[in-house]
Every structure is written in structure tokens, then in C-alpha cells.
Protein backbone atom coordinates (compact mmCIF):
# COMPACT_ATOMS: atom_id res chain seq x y z
CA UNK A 1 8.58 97.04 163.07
CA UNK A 2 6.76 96.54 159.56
CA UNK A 3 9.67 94.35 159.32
CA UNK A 4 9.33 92.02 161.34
CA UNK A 5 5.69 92.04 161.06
CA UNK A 6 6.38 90.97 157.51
CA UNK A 7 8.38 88.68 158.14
CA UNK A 8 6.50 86.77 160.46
CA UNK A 9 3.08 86.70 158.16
CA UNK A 10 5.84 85.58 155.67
CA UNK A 11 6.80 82.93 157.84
CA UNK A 12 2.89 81.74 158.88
CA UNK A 13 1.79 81.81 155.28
CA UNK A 14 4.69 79.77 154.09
CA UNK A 15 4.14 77.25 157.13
CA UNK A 16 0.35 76.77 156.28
CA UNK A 17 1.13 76.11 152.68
CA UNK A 18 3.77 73.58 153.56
CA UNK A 19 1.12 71.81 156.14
CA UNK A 20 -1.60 72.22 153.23
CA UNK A 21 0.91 70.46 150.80
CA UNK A 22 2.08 67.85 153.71
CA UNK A 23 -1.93 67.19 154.45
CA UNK A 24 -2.78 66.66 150.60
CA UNK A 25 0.27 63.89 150.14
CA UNK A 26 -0.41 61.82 153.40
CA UNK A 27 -4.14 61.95 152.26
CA UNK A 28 -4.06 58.50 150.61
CA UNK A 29 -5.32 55.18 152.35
CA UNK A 30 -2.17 53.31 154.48
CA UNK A 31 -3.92 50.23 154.54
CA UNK A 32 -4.86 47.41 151.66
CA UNK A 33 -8.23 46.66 151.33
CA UNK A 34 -9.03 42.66 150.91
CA UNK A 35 -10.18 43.35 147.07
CA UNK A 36 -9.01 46.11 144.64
CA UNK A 37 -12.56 47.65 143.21
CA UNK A 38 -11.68 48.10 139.06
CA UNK A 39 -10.06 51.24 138.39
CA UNK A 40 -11.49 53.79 136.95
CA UNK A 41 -10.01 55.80 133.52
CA UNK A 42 -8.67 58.79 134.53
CA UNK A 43 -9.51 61.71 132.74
CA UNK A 44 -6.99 62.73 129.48
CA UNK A 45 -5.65 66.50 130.38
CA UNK A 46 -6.11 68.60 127.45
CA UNK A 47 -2.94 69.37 125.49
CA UNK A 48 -0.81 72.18 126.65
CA UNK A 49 -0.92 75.34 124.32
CA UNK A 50 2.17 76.30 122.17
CA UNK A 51 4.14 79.00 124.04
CA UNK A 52 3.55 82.43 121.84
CA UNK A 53 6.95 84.32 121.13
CA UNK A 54 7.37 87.29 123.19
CA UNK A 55 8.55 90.32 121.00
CA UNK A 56 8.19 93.00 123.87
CA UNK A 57 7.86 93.17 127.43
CA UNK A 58 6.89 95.18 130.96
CA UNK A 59 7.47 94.58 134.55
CA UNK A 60 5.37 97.07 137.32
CA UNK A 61 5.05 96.99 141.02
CA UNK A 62 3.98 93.38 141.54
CA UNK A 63 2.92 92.48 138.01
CA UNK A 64 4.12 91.70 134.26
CA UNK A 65 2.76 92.29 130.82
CA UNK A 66 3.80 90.79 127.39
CA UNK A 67 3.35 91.19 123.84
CA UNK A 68 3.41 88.12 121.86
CA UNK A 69 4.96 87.80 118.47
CA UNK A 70 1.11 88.23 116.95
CA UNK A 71 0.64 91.44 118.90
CA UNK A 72 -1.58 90.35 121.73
CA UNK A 73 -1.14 90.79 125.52
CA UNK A 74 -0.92 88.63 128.73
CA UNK A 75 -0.01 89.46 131.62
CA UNK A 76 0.50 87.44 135.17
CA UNK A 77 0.90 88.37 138.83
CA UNK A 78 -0.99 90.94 141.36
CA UNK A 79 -4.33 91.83 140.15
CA UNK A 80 -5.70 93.48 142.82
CA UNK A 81 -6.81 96.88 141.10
CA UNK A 82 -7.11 95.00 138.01
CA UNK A 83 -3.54 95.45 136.68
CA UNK A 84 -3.80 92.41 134.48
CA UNK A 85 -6.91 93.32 132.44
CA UNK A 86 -8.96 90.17 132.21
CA UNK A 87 -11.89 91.53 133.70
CA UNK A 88 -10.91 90.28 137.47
CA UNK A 89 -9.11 91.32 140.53
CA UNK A 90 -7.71 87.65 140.87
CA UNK A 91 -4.20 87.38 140.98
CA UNK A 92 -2.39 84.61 138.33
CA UNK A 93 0.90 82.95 138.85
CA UNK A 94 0.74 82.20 135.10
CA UNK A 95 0.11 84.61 131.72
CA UNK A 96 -3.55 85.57 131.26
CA UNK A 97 -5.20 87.02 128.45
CA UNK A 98 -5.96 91.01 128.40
CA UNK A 99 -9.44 91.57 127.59
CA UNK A 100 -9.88 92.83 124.25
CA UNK A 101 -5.77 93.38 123.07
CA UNK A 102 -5.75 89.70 121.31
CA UNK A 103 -4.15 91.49 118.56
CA UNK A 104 -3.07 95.06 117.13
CA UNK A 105 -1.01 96.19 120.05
CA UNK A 106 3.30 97.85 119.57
CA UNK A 107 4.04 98.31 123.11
CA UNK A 108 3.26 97.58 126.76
CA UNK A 109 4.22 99.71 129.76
CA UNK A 110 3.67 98.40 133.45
CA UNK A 111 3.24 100.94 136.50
CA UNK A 112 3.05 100.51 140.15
CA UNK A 113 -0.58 98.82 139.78
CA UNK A 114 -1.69 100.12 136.24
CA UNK A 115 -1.45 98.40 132.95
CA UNK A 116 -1.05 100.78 129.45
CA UNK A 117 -0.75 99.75 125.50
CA UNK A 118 0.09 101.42 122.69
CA UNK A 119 -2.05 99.78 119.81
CA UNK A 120 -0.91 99.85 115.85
CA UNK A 121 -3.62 102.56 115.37
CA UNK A 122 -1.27 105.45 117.71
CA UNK A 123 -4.10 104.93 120.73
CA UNK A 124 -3.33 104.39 123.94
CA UNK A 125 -5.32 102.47 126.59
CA UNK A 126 -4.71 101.90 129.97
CA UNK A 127 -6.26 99.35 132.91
CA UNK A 128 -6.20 98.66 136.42
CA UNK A 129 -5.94 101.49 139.53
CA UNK A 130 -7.19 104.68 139.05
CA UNK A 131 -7.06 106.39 142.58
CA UNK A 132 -5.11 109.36 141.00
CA UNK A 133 -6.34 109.17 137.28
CA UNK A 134 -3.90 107.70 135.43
CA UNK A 135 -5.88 105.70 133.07
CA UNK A 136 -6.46 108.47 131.96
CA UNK A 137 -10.40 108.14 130.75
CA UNK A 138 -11.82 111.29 132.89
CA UNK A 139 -12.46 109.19 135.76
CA UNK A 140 -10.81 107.78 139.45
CA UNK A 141 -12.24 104.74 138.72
CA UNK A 142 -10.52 101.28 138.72
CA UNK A 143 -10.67 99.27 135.39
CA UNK A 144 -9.87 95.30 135.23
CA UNK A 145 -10.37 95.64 131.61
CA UNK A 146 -8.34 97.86 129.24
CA UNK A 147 -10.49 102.03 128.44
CA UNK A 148 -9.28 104.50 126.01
CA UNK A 149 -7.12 107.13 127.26
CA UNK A 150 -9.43 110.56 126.34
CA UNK A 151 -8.22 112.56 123.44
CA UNK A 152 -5.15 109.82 122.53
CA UNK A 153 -6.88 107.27 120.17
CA UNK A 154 -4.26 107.89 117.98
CA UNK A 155 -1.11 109.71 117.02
CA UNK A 156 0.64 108.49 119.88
CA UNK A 157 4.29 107.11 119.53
CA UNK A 158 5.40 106.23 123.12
CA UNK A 159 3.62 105.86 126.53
CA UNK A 160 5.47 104.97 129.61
CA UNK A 161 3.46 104.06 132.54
CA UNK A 162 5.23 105.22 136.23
CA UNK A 163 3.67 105.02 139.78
CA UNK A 164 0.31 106.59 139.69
CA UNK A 165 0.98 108.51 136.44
CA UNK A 166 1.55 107.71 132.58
CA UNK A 167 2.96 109.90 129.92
CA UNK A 168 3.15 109.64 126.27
CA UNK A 169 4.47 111.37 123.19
CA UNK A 170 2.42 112.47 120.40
CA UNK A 171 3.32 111.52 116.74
CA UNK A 172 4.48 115.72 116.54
CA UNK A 173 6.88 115.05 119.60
CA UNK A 174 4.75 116.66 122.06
CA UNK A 175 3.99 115.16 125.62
CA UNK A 176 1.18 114.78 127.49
CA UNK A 177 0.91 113.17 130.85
CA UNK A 178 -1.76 112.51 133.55
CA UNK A 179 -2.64 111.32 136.89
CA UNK A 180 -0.68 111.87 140.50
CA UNK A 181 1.36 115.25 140.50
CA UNK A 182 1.86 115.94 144.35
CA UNK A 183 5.17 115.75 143.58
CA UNK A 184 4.95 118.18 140.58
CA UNK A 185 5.68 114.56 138.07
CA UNK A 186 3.01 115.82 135.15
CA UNK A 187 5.29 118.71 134.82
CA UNK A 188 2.26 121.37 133.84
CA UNK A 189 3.39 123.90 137.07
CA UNK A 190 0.73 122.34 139.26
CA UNK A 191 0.81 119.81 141.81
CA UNK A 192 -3.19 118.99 141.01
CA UNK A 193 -3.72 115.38 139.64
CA UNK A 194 -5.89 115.18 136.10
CA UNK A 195 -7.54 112.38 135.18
CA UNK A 196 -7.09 113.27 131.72
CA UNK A 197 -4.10 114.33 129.73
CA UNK A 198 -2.76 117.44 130.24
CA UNK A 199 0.09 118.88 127.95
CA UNK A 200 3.81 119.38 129.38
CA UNK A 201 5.23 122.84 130.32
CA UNK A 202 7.54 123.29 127.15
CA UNK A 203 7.42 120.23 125.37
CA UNK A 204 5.20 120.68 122.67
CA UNK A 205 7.21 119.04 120.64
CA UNK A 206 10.82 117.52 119.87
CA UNK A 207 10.53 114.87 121.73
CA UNK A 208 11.42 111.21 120.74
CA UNK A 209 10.36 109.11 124.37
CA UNK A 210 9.17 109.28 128.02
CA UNK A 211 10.13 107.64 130.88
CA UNK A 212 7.86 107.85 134.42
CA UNK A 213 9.17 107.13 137.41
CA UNK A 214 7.74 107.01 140.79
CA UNK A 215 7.51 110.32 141.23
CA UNK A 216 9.31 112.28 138.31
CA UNK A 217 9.14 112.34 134.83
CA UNK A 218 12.29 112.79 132.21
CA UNK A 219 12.02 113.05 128.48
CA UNK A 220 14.47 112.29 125.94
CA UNK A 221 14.82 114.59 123.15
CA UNK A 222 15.12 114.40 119.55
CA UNK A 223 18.34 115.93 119.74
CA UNK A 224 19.87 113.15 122.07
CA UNK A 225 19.17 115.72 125.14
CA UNK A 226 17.86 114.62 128.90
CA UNK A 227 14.74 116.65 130.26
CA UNK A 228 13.36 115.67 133.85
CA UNK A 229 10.61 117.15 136.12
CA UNK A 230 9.06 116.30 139.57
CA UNK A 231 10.82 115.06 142.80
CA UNK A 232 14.55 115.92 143.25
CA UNK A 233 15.54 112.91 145.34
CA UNK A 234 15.46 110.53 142.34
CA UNK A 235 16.77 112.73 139.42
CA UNK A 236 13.31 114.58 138.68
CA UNK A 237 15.71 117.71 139.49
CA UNK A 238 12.72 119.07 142.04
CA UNK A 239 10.97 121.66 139.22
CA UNK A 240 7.12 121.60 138.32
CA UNK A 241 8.31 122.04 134.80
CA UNK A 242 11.29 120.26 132.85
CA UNK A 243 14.80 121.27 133.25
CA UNK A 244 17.78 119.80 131.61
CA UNK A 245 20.38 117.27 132.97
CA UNK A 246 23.72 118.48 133.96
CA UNK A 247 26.06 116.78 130.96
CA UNK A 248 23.42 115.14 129.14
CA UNK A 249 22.71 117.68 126.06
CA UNK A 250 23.31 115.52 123.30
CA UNK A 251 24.33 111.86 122.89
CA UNK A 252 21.86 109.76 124.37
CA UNK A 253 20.11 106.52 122.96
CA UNK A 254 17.87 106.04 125.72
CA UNK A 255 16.13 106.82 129.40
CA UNK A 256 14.50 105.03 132.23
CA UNK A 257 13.81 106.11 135.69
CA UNK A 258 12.73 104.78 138.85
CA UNK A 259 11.65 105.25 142.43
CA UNK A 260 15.51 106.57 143.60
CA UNK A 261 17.22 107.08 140.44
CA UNK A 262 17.21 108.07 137.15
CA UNK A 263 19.30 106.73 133.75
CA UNK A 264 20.59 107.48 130.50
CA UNK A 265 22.26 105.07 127.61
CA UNK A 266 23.99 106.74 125.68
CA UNK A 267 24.68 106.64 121.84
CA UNK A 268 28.35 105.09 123.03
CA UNK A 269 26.72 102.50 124.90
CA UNK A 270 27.76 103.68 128.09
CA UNK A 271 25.32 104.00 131.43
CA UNK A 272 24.90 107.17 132.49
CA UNK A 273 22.66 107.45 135.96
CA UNK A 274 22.48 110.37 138.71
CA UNK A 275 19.42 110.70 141.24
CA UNK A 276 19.06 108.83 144.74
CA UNK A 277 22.97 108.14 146.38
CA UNK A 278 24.09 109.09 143.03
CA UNK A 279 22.79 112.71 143.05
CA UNK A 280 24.31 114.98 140.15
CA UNK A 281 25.58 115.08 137.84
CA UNK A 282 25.16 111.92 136.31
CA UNK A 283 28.21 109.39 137.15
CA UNK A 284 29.02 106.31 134.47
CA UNK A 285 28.13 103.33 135.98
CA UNK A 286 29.73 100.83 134.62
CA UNK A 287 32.74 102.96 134.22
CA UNK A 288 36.15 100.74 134.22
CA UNK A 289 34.65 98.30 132.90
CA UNK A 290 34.63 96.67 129.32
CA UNK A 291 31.14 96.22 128.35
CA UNK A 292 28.95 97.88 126.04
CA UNK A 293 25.01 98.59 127.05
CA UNK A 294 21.84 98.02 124.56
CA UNK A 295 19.01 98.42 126.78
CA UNK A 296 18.70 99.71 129.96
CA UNK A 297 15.40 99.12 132.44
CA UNK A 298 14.94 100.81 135.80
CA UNK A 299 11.66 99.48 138.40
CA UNK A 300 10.61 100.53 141.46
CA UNK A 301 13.15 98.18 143.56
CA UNK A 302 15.55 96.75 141.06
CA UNK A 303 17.05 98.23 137.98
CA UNK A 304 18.82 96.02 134.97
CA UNK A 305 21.32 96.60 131.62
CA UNK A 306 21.61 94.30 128.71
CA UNK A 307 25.10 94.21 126.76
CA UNK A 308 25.04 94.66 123.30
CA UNK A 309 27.03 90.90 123.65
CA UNK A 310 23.31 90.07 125.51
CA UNK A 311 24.21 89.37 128.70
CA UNK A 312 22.04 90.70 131.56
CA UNK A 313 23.61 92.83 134.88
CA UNK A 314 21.49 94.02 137.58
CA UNK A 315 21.59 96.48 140.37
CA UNK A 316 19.80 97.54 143.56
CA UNK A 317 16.71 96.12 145.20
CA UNK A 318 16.03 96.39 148.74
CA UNK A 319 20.09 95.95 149.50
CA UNK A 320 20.69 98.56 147.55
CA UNK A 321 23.05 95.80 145.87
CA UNK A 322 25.70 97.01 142.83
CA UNK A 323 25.59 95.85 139.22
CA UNK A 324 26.31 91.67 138.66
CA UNK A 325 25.88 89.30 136.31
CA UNK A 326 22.52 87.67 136.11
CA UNK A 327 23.05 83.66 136.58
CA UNK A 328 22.56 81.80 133.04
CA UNK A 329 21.98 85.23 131.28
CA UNK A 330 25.31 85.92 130.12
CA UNK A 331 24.11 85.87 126.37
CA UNK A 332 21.23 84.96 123.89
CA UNK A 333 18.67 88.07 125.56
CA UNK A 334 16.96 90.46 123.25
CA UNK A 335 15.24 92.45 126.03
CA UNK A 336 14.75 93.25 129.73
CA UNK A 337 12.12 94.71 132.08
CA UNK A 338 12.88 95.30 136.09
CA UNK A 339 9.89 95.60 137.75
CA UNK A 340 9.15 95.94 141.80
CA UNK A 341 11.65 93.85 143.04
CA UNK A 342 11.48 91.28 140.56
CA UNK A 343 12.84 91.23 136.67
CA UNK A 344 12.24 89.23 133.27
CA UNK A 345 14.27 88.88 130.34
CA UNK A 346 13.47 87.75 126.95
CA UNK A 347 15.76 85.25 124.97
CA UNK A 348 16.65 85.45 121.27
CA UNK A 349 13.94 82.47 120.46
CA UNK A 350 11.21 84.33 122.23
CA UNK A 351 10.85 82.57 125.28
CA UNK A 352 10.97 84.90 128.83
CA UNK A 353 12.90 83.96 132.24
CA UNK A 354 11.88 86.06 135.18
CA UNK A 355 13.60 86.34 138.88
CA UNK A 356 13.19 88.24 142.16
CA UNK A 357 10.38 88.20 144.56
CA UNK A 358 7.46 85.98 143.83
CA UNK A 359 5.08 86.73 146.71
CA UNK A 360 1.83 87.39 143.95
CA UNK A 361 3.03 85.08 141.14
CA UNK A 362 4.95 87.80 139.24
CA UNK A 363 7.68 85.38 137.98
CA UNK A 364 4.92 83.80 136.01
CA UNK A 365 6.40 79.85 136.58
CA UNK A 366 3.14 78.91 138.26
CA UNK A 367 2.04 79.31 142.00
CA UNK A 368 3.01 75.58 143.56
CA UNK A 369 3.89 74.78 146.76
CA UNK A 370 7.35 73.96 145.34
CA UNK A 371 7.64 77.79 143.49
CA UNK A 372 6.02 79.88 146.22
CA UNK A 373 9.12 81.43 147.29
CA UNK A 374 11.41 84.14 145.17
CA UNK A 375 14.00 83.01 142.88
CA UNK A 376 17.66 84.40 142.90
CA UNK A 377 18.06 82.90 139.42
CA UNK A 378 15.68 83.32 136.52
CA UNK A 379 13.55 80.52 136.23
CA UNK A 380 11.07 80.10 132.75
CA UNK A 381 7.56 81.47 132.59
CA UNK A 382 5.05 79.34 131.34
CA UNK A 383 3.28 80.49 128.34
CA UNK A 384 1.62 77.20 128.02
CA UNK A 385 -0.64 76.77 131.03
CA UNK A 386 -3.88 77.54 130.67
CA UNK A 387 -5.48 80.84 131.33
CA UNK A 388 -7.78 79.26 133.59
CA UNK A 389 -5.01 78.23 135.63
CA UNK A 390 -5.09 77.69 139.42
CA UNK A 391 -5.90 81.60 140.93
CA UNK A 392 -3.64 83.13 144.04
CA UNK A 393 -4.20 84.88 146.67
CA UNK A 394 -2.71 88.33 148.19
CA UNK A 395 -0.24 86.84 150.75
CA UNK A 396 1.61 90.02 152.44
CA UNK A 397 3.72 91.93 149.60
CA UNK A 398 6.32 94.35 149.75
CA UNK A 399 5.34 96.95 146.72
CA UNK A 400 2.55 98.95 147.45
């Protein structure tokens, strides 16, 4: 039933737009008046800003955040908690700037509807829903501009942002994660949320990344080993505390998880995943075939691998789809970031190309009546529009 309820909002919105779009080109006089009165100069458009390089690069629920070659953020799409940090709850179908990150920032992590960065100085600060805590500043309320995370202003090597809670690792390998844990994902032997960090049962060190899913945690150790935590159904293993993954001891490169599964790169470039249809133990997915893995980036609907040739597969969604090549992407990407049901890649002269749904602007190519609708192929974001660009709306989405 939600559906076909969906579909048919889908199908009114894109109707009205079209009208809107018809309306505003028939607008113009048919007939010729008897004298022409003198024209008048029409105003010069200012000149487009120089697209920034993008070094790094997160998708979340409905949203996407950047980091620019001089270590600032934008970010573009649903900004209805305030994911995209520039102080509203406006949504943006083009890169905006986040308040206060115009420089100093290493990393950017993307959650369901929260925003995180890791700045130069080891601190982490987060923006946008709070419902559960996980911005982590002592409070449940939303931010639409970026707060410090309590007790991690510095020190910090790694934050990964996941549903409705974020994790990070300490500088001493230690993790410490907060917000939601009904489904045990802060791995501290509660199910109570915290709106502050709270340390991990057992890793108090060793550890060399995070990775937060919807609703489970894993760890990757500094010995190449797999820990995961929280919900069983997509590779958390179902304890309140970390347990190891069957197989996955030594060897690995690399983790990211998502809402139904969980994966591993390993050191031999392979892709190891269990969780979801996959269950345990973990199963090579691209096994048979002759490509080596780089990077590896799991969302909540759609999950992506780059070859160490840079060529881009991707995998799931709502059609639960197996891996295929990305169209144009079959070389020349540095980077990749699946996000809700939409994903972005980043080429090796900076640039980023993003496909998928499109519903709240997430692609970034600018919210026109002739790129409302998703794109199957990646299509350029534009870096050069102005941040004052044209706001969206919140037409019916499909992440919550």
C-alpha cells in the first residue's frame, strides 16, 4: 500500500512540475504589438565559480558531503534535520557551504540524516538530527550547523557516521560510540541511547577504523581482524558487545557496513561480505571473477567497489540487484560513496559524478524541471553554481 501511495504522489508531483514548466514557456505574448518599445539591457549574470577539487567524499540517507582539495565542506540534498550544516533546514539540489568547516577538515562521514567531520586538530563535530543523540554534544537536539562532539576535540583518527549513531577511534585505538542502541549498535552491553560518547565493551584499544551501519557496528583491527556488534540480520552478529567474524582474523584492508549487510576488503583485494541473504560466514563476492578491489562503500540501499584499475561496480538497491559495471565509470575514479539509494564517485582530476534516486537533489546536478527525476547513469555535480542557488522542496522520499 505505501507503494502505491508513493507512487502516485510521485506521479502528481512530477505532473505539477511539468504543468509549472509548460505554464512558464507558453507565458510569452502570441501576438505582435504595432511598435516594439526599446529593449531594455538585460542584466550580466555573475561569473560562475571555479569548481573546487574534491579529495574526499560521503553519501547518507538522502544527502552528500564533500571535502574540497583546500579542506572545506559542502554538502547538497535533504536538509530537513539540518544534515547539510548551513544553518537551514532547506534542501539544495546543488553543493552548499557547511557553516564554519571552510577549511581544516581530513574526513567527512554521512548518516541516515546526520552530518560528522573529522578536523586536522583530531576533533570531531557532528550536525543535523539528534532524536537519539548522535551528535554527540549531551543533547537530543537538532543542529543545522556543525557542534563539538563532548570529550573528542581531539585525538580522534576515524569517525564513521551510521543511522542514528556515530563511532570513532581514538588516536590510542580505542572506540567510542554514541547515540541509538535499541539494537545493542554502541556495543557498551546496554540497549540505552547516550547522547555522549560512551567507550566500547573491549576495545580500548587496537583498533585502526569503524564502520556504522544501520543498526550494527564492526571494527577493524590493527591486526587486519573483523569485530562487529548490534543486530544479527545485517552482520552485527546479534551481541551487545563485539564478537569476531567467522574467517576474518587477519588480512583485511578495509570495512563498511550497511542496513542488510556487512563487508570486508581484504589485503588481496578481494570482497569479502556476509550479513542480510548472505548470512555467515562471509562469502567472496566477486569470486570468479578477475578484478581486483581498492575501495569498497556500503549505504543504506545501494552498496559500490572500485577496482584498483578504477572502474566502479555496484550492487543492491531496492531490487536487491547484483554487482555491474557503472556506465562511463570503467576507469579514471579515485573514490566512491553509496549513499540511500543513490551513489557518487570522484574522478582522478577531482571532479564528482553522482547517480540513483534524485527525489531531494542528492545527485547535486541542480533541481530543473529537466533533472527532477533519478539518473541510472552518473551525471556531473555542479560545484560551480552558486550557494544561493534555487532551494527544493521535500517531495515524497523513500529513505527515512
Amino acid at each position: 500500500m505505501r507503494s502505491r501511495r508513493f507512487r502516485f504522489a510521485a506521479n502528481v508531483l512530477i505532473g505539477l512540475l511539468v504543468a509549472a514548466c509548460a505554464s512558464a514557456a507558453s507565458s510569452a505574448p502570441t501576438g505582435s504589438p504595432a511598435t516594439s518599445p526599446t529593449p531594455t539591457p538585460r542584466p550580466t549574470a555573475p561569473p560562475r565559480a571555479e569548481s573546487p577539487a574534491i579529495s574526499r567524499l560521503a553519501a547518507g540517507g538522502r544527502h552528500t558531503c564533500a571535502v574540497t582539495d583546500g579542506d572545506a565542506v559542502k554538502c547538497w540534498g535533504a536538509n530537513d534535520a539540518g544534515q547539510l550544516g548551513d544553518g537551514t533546514t532547506i534542501g539544495q539540489s546543488t553543493p552548499v557551504d557547511v557553516a564554519g568547516l571552510a577549511s581544516g577538515v581530513v574526513a567527512i562521514t554521512a548518516g541516515g540524516t546526520h552530518s560528522c567531520a573529522l578536523t586536522t586538530a583530531g576533533g570531531v563535530k557532528c550536525w543535523g538530527s539528534n532524536g537519539a543523540g548522535q551528535l554527540g554534544n549531551g543533547t537530543t537536539t537538532d543542529s543545522s550547523i556543525p557542534v563539538d562532539v563532548a570529550g573528542l576535540a581531539s585525538e580522534v583518527n576515524f569517525v564513521a557516521a551510521g543511522s542514528a549513531h556515530t563511532c570513532a577511534v581514538t588516536s590510542g585505538g580505542a572506540v567510542r560510540c554514541w547515540g541509538a542502541n535499541y539494537f545493542q549498535q554502541l556495543g557498551n552491553g546496554t540497549t540505552t541511547d547516550s547522547s555522549v560518547p560512551v567507550p566500547v565493551s573491549g576495545l580500548d584499544g587496537g583498533v585502526s577504523a569503524i564502520a556504522a551501519g544501520d543498526i550494527h557496528s564492526c571494527a577493524l583491527t590493527t591486526g587486519g581482524g573483523v569485530k562487529c556488534w548490534g543486530y544479527a540480520g545485517s552482520g552485527g552478529l546479534g551481541g551487545a558487545v563485539p564478537g569476531d567474524v567467522p574467517g576474518l582474523a587477519s588480512g583485511v584492508g578495509a570495512i563498511s557496513v550497511s542496513y542488510e549487510q556487512s563487508c570486508a576488503l581484504t589485503m588481496a583485494g578481494a570482497v569479502m561480505c556476509w550479513g542480510g541473504a548472505t548470512g555467515l560466514p562471509p562469502v567472496d563476492l566477486f569470486a570468479g571473477h578477475d578484478a581486483e578491489f581498492s575501495a569498497i562503500s556500503l549505504g543504506f540501499g545501494k552498496a559500490c567497489a572500485l577496482s584498483t584499475a578504477g572502474a566502479v561496480r555496484c550492487w543492491g538497491g531496492y531490487d536487491g540487484s547484483p554487482p555491474a559495471d557503472v556506465a562511463g565509470l570503467a576507469s579514471g575514479i579515485t573514490a566512491i560513496a553509496a549513499g540511500g539509494n543513490h551513489a557518487c564517485a570522484v574522478t582522478s582530476s577531482g571532479a564528482v559524478m553522482c547517480w540513483g534516486d534524485n527525489w531531494n537533489g542528492q545527485l547535486g546536478n541542480g533541481r530543473t524541471c529537466s533533472t527532477l527525476a533519478s539518473s541510472s547513469v552518473p551525471v556531473d555535480v555542479d560545484f560551480a553554481a552558486s550557494s544561493t542557488s534555487e532551494p527544493i522542496g521535500m517531495p515524497p522520499g523513500r529513505i527515512e
